[in-house]
PDB file of N, CA and C in Angstrom:
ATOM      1  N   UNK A   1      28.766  -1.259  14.433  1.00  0.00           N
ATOM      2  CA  UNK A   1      27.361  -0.964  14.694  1.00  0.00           C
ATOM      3  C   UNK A   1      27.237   0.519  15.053  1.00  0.00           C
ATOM      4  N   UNK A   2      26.523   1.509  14.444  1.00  0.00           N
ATOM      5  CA  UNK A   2      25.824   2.462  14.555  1.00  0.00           C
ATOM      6  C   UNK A   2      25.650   2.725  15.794  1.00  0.00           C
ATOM      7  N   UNK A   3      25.551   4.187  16.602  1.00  0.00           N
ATOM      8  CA  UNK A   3      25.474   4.621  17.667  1.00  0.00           C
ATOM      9  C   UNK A   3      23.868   4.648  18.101  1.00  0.00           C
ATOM     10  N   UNK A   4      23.349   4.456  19.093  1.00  0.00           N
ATOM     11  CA  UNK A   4      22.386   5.133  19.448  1.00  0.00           C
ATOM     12  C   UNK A   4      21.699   6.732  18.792  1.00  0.00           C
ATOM     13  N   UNK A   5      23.264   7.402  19.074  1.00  0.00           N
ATOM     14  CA  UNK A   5      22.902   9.012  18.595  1.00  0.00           C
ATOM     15  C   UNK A   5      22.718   8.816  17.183  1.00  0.00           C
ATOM     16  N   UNK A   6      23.543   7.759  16.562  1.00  0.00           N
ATOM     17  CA  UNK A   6      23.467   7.983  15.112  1.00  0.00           C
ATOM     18  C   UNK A   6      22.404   7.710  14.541  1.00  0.00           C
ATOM     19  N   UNK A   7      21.895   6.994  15.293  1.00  0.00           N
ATOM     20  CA  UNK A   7      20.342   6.707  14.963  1.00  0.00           C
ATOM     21  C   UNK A   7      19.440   7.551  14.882  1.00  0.00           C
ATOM     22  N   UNK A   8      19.573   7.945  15.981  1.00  0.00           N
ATOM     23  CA  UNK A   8      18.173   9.308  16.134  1.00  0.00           C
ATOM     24  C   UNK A   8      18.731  10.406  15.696  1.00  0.00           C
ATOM     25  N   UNK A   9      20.035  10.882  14.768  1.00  0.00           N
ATOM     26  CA  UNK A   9      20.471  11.972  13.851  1.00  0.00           C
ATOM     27  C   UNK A   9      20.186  11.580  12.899  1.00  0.00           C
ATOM     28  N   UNK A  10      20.197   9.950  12.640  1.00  0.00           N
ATOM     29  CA  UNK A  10      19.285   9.457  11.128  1.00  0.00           C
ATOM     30  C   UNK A  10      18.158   9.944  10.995  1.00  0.00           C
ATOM     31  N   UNK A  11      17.237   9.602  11.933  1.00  0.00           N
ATOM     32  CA  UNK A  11      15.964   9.647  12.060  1.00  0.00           C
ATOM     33  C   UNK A  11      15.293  10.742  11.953  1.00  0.00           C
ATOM     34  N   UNK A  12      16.344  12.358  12.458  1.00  0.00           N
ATOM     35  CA  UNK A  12      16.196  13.335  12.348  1.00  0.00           C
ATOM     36  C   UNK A  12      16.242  13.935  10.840  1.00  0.00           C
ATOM     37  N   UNK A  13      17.080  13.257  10.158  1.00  0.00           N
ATOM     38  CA  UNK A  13      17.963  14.125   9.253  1.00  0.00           C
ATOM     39  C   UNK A  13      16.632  14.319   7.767  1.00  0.00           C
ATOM     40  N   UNK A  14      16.766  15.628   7.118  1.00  0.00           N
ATOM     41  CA  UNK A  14      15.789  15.493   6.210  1.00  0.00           C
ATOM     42  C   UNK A  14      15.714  14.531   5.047  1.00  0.00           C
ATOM     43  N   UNK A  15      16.781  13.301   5.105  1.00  0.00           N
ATOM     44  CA  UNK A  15      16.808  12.185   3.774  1.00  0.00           C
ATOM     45  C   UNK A  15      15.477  11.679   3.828  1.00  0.00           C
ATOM     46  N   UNK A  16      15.489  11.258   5.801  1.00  0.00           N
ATOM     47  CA  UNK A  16      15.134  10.441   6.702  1.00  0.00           C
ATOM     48  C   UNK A  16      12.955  10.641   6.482  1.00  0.00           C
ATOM     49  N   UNK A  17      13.361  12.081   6.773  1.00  0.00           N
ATOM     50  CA  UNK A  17      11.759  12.883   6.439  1.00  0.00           C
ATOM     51  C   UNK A  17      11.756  12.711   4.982  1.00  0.00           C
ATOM     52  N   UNK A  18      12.642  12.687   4.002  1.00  0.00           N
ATOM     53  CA  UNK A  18      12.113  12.674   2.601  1.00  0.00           C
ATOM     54  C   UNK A  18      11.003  11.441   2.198  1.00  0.00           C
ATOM     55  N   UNK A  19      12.450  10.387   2.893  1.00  0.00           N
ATOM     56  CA  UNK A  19      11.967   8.784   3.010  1.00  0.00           C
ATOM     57  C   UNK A  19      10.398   8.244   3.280  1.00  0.00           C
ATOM     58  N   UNK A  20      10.349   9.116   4.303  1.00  0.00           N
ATOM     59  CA  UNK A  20       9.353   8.805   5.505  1.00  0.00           C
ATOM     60  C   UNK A  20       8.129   9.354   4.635  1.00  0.00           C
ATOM     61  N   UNK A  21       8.069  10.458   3.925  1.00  0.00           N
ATOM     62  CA  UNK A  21       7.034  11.074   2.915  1.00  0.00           C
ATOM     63  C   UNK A  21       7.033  10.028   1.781  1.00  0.00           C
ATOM     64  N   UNK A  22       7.974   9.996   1.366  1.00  0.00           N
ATOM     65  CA  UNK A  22       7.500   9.459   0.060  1.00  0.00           C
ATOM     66  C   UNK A  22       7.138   7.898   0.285  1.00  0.00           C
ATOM     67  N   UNK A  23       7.305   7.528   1.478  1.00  0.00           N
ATOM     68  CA  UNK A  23       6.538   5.906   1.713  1.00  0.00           C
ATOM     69  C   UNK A  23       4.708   6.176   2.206  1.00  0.00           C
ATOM     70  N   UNK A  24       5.025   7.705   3.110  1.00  0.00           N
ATOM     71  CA  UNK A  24       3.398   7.735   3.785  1.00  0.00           C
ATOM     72  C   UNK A  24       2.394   8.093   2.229  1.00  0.00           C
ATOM     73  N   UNK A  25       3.299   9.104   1.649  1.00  0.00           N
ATOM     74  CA  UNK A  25       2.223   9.566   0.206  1.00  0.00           C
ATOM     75  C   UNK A  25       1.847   8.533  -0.478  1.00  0.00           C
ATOM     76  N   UNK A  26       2.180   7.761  -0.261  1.00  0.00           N
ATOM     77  CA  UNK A  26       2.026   6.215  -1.079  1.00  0.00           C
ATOM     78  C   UNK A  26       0.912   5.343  -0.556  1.00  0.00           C
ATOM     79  N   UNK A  27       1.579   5.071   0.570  1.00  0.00           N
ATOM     80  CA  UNK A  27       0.847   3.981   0.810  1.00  0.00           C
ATOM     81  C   UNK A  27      -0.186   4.202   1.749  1.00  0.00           C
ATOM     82  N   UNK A  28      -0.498   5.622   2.362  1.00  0.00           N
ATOM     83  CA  UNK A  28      -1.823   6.185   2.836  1.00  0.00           C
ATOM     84  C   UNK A  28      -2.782   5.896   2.027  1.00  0.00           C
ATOM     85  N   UNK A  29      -3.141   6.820   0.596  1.00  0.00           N
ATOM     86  CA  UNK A  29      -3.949   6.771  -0.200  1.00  0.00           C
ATOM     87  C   UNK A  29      -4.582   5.581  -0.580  1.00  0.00           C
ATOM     88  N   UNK A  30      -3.239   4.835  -0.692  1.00  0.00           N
ATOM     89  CA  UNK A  30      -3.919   3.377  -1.347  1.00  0.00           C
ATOM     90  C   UNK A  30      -4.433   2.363  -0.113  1.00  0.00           C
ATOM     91  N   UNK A  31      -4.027   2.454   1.040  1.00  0.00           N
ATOM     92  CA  UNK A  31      -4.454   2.069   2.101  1.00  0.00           C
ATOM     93  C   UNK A  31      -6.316   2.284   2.213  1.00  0.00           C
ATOM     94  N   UNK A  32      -6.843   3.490   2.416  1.00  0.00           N
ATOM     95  CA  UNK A  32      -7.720   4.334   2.319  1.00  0.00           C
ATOM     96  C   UNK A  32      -8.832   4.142   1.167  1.00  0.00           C
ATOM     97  N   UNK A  33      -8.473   4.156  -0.134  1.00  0.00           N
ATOM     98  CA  UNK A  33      -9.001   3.516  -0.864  1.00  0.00           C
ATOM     99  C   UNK A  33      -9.536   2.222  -0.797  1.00  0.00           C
ATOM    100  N   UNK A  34      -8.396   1.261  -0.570  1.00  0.00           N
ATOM    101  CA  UNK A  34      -8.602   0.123  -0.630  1.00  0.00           C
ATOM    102  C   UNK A  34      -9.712  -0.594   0.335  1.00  0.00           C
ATOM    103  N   UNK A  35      -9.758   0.098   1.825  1.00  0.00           N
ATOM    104  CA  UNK A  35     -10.361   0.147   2.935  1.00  0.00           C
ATOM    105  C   UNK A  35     -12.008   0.446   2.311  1.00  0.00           C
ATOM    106  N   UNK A  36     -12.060   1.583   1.591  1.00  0.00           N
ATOM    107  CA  UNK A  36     -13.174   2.050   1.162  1.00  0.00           C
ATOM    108  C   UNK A  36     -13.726   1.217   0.416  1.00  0.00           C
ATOM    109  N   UNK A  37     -13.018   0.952  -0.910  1.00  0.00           N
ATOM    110  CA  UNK A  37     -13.293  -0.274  -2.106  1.00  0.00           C
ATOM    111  C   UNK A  37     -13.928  -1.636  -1.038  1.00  0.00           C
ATOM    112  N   UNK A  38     -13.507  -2.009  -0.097  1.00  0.00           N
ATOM    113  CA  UNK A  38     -13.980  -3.866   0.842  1.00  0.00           C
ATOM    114  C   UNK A  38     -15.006  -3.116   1.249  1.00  0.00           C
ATOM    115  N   UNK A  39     -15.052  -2.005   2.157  1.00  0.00           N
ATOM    116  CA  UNK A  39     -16.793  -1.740   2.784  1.00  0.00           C
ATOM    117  C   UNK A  39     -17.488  -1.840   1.716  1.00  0.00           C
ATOM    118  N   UNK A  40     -17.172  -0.895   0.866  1.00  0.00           N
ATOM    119  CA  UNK A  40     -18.246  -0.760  -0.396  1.00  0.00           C
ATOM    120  C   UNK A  40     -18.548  -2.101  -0.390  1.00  0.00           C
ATOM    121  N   UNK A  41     -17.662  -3.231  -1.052  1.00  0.00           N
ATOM    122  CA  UNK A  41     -18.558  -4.354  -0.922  1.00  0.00           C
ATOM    123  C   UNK A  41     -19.215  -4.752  -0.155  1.00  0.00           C
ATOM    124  N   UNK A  42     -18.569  -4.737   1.398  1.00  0.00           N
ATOM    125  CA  UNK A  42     -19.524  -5.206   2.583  1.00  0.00           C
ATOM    126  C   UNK A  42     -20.529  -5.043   2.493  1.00  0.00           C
ATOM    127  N   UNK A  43     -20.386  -3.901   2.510  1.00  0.00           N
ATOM    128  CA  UNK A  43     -22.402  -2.722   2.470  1.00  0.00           C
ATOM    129  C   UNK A  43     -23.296  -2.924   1.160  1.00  0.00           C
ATOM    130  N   UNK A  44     -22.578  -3.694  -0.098  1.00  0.00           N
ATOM    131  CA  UNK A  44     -23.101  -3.833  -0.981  1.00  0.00           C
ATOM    132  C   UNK A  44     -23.737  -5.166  -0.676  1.00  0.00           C
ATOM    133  N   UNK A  45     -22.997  -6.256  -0.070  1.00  0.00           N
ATOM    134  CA  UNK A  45     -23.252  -7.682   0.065  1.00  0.00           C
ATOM    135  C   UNK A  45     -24.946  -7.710   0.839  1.00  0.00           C
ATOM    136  N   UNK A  46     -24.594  -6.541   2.197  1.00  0.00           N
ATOM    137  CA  UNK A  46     -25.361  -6.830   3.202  1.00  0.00           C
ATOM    138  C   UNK A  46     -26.563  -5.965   2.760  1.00  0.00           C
ATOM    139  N   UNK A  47     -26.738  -5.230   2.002  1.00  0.00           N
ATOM    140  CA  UNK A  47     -27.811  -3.849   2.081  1.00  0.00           C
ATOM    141  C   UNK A  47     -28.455  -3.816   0.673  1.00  0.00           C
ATOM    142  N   UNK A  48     -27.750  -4.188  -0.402  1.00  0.00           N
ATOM    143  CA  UNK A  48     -27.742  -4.683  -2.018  1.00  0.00           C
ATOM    144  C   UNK A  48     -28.006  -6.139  -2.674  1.00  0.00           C
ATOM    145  N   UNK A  49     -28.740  -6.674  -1.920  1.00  0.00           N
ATOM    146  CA  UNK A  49     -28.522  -8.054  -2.179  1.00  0.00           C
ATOM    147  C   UNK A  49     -29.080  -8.509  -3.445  1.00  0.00           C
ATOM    148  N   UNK A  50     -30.060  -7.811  -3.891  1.00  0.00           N
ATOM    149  CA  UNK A  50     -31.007  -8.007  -5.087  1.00  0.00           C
ATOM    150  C   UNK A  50     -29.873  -6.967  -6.245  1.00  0.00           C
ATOM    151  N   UNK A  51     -29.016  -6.181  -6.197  1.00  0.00           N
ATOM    152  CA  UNK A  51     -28.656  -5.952  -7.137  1.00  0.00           C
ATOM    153  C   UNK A  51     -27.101  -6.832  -7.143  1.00  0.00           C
ATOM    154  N   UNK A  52     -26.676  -7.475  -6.164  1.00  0.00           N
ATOM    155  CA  UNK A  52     -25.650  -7.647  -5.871  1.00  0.00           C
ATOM    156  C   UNK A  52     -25.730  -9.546  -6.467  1.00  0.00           C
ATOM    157  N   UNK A  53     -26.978  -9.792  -6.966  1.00  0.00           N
ATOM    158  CA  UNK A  53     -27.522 -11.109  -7.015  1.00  0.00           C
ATOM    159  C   UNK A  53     -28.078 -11.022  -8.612  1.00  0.00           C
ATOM    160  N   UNK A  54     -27.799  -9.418  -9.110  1.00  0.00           N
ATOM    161  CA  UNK A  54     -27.723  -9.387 -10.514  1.00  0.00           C
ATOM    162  C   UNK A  54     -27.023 -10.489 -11.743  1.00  0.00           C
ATOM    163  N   UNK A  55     -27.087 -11.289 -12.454  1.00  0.00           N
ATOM    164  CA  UNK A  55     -26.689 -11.696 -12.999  1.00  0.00           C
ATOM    165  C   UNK A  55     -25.934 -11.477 -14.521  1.00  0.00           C
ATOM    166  N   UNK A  56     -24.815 -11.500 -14.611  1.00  0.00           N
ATOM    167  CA  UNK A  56     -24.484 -10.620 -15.664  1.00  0.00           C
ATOM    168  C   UNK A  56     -24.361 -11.763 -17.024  1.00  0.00           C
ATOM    169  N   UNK A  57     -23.978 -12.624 -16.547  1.00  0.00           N
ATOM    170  CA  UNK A  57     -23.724 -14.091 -17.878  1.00  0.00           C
ATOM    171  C   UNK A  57     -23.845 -15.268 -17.133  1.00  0.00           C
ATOM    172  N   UNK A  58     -24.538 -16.585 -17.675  1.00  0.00           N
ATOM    173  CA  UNK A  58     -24.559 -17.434 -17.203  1.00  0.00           C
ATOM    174  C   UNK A  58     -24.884 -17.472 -15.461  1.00  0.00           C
ATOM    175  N   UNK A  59     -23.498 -18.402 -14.777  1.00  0.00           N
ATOM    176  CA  UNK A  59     -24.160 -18.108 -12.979  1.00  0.00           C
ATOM    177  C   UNK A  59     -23.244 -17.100 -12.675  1.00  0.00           C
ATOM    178  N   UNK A  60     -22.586 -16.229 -13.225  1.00  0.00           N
ATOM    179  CA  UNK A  60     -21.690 -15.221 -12.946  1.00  0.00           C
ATOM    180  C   UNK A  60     -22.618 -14.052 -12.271  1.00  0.00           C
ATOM    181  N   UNK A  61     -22.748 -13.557 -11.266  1.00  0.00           N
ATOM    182  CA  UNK A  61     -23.267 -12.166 -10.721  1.00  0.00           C
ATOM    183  C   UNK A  61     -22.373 -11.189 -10.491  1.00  0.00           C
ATOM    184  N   UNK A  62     -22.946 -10.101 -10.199  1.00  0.00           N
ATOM    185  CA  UNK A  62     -22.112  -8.962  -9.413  1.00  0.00           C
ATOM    186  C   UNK A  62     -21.391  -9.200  -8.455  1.00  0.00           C
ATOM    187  N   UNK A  63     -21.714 -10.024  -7.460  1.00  0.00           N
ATOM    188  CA  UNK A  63     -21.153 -10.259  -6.587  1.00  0.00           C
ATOM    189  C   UNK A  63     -19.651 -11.135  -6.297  1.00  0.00           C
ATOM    190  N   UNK A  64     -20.034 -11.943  -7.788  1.00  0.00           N
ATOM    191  CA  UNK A  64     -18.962 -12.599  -7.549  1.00  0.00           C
ATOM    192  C   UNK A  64     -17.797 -11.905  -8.508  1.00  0.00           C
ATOM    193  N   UNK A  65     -17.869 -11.283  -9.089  1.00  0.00           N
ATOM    194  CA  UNK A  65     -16.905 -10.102 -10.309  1.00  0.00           C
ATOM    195  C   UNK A  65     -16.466  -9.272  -8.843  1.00  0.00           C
ATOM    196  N   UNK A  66     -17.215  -8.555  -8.267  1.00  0.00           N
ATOM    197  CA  UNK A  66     -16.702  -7.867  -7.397  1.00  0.00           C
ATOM    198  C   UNK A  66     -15.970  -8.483  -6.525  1.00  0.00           C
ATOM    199  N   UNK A  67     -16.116  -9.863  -5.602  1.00  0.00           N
ATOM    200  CA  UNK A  67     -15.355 -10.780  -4.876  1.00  0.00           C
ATOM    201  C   UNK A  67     -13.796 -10.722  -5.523  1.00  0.00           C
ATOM    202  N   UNK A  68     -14.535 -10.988  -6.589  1.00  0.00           N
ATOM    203  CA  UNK A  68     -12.675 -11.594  -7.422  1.00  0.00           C
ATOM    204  C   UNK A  68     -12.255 -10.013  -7.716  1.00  0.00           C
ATOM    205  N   UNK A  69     -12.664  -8.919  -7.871  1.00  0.00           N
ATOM    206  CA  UNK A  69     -12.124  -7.621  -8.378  1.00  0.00           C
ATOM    207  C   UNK A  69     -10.888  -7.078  -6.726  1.00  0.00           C
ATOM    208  N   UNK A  70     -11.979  -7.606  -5.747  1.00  0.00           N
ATOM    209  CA  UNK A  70     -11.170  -7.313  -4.407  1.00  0.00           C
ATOM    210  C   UNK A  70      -9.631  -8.684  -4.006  1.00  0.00           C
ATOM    211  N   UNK A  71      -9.597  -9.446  -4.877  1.00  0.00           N
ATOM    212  CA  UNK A  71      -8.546 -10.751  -4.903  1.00  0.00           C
ATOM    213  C   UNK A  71      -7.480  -9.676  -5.850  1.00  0.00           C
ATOM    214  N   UNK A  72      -7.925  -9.158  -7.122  1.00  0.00           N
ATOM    215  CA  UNK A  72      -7.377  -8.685  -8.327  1.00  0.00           C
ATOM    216  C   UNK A  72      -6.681  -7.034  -7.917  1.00  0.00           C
ATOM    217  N   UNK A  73      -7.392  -6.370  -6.747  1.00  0.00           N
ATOM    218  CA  UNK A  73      -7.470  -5.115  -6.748  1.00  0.00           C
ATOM    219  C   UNK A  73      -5.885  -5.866  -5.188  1.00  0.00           C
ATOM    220  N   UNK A  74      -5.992  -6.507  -4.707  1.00  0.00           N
ATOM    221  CA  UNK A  74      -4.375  -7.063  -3.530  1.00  0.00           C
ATOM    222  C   UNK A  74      -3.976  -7.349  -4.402  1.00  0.00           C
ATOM    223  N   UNK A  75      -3.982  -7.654  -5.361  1.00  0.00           N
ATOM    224  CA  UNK A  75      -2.732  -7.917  -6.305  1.00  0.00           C
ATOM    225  C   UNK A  75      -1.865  -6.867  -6.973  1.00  0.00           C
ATOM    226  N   UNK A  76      -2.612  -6.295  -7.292  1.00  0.00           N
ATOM    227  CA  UNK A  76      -2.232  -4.996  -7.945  1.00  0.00           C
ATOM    228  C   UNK A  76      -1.352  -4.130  -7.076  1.00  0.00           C
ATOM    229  N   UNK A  77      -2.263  -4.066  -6.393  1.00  0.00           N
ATOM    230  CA  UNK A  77      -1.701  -3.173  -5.498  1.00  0.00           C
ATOM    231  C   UNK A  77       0.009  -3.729  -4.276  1.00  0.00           C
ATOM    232  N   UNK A  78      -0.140  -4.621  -4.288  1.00  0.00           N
ATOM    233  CA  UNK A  78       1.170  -5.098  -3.816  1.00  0.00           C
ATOM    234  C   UNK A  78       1.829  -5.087  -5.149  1.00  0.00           C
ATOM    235  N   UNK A  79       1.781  -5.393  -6.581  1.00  0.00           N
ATOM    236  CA  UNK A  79       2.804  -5.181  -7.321  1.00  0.00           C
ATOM    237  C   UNK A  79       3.506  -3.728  -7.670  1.00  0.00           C
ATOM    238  N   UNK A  80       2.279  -2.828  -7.688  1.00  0.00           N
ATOM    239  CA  UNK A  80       2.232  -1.260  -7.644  1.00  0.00           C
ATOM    240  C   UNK A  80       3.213  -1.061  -6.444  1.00  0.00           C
ATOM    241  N   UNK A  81       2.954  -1.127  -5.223  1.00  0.00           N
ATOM    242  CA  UNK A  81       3.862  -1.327  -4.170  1.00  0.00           C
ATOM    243  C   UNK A  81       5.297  -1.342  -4.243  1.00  0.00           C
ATOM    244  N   UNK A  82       5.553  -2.314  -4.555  1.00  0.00           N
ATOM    245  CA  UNK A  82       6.699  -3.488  -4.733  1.00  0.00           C
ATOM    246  C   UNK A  82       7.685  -2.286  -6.116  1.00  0.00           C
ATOM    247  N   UNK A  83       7.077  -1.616  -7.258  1.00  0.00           N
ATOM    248  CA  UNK A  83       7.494  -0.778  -8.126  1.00  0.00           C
ATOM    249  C   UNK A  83       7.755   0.370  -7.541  1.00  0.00           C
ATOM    250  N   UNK A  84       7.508   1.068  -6.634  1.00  0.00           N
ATOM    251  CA  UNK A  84       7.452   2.082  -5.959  1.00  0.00           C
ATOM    252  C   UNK A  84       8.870   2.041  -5.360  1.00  0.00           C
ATOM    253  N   UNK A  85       8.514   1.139  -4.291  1.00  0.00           N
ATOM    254  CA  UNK A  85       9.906   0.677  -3.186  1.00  0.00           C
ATOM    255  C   UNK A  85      10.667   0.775  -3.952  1.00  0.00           C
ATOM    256  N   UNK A  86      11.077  -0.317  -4.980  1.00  0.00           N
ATOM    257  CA  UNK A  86      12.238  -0.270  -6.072  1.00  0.00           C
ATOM    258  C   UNK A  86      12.779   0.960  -6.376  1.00  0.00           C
ATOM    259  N   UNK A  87      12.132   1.917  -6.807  1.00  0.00           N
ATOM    260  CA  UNK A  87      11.832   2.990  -7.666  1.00  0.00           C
ATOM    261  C   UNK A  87      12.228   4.230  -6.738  1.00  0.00           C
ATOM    262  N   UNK A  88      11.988   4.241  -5.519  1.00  0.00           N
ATOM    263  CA  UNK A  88      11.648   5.773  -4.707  1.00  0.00           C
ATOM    264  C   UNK A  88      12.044   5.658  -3.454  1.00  0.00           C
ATOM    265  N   UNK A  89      11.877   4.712  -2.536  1.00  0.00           N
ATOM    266  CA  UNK A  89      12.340   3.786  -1.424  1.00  0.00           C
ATOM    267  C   UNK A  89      13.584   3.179  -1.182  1.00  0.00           C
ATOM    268  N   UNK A  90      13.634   2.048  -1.714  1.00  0.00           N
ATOM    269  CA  UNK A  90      14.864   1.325  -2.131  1.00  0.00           C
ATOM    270  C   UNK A  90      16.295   2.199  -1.963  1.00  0.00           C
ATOM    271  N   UNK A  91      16.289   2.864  -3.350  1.00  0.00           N
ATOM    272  CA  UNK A  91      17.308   4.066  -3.353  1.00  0.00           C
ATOM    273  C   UNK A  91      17.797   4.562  -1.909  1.00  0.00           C
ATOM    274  N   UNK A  92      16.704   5.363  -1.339  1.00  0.00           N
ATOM    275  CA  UNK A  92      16.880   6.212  -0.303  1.00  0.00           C
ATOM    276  C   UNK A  92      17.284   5.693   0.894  1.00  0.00           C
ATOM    277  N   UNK A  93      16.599   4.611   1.339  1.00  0.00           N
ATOM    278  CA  UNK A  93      17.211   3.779   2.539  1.00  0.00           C
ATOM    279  C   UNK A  93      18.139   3.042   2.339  1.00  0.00           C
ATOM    280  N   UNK A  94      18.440   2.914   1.174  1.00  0.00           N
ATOM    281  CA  UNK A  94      20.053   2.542   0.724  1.00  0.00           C
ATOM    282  C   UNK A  94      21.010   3.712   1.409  1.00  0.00           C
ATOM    283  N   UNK A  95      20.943   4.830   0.890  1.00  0.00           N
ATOM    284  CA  UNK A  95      21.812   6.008   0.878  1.00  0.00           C
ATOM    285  C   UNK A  95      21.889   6.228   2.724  1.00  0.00           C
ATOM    286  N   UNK A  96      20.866   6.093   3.219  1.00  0.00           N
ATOM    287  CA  UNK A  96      20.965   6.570   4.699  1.00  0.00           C
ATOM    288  C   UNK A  96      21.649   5.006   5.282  1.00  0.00           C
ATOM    289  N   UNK A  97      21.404   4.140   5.094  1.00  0.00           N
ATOM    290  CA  UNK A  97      21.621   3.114   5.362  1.00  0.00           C
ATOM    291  C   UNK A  97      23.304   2.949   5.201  1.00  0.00           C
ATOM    292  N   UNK A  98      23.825   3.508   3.978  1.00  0.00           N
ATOM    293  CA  UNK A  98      25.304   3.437   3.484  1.00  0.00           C
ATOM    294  C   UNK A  98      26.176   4.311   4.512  1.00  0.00           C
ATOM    295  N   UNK A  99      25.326   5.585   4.521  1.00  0.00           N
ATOM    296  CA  UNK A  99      25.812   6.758   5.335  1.00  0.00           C
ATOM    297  C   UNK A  99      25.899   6.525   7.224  1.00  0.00           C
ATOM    298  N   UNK A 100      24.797   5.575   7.554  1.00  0.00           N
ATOM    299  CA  UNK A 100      25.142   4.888   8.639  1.00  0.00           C
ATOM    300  C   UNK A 100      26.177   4.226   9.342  1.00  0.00           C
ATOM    301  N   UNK A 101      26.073   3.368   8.162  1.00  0.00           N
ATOM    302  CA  UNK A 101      27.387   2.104   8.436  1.00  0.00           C
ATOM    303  C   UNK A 101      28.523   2.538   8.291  1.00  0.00           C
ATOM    304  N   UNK A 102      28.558   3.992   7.022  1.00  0.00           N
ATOM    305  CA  UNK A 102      30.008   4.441   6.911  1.00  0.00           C
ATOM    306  C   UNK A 102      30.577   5.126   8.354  1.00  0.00           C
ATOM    307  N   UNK A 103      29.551   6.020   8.608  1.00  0.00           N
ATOM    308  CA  UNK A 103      29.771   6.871  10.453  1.00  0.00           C
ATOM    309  C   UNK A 103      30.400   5.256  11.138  1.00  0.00           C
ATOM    310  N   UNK A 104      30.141   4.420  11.461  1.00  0.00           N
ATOM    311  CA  UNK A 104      30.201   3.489  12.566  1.00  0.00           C
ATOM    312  C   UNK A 104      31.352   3.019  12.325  1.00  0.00           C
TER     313      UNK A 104
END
């Protein structure tokens, strides 16, 4: 098991800050967005009701395309996610992770 110090020389070390960026550049934005995208509906539900009660085909409205777009838009976005980690993540906390266990 890893030292205390080795920890917080991990934590220090610039892999550690690479890591730490390339998870915040990520998943800030889409955080933020996504946050924005549900009010929008909120404020659309509560303040829009007559356009939000638009009917586009049959009993299908706006409202409910947008409901399911916010089901469709967590999906995405955890698979987008999930490609990332693999991709950019994964790797890196591997390498610090290897370099850990090897020190101990």
């Amino acid at each position: 098991m890893p030292s205390t110090a080795a920890f917080v020389e991990a934590q220090e070390s610039p892999e550690f800050g690479e890591l730490r960026r390339a998870h915040r550049s990520f998943a800030f934005p889409l955080t933020i967005a996504f946050v924005l995208w549900y009010l929008l509906y909120v404020l659309l539900s509560n303040y829009a009701g007559g356009f939000m009660g638009t009917k586009l085909f049959g009993n299908i409205n706006v409202a409910l395309v947008l409901g399911l777009g916010q089901f469709a838009t967590t999906f995405l976005i955890a698979w987008w996610y999930s490609q990332h980690a693999a991709k950019k993540l994964d790797p890196r906390a591997e390498a610090i992770k290897a370099r850990l266990e090897g020190d101990a």
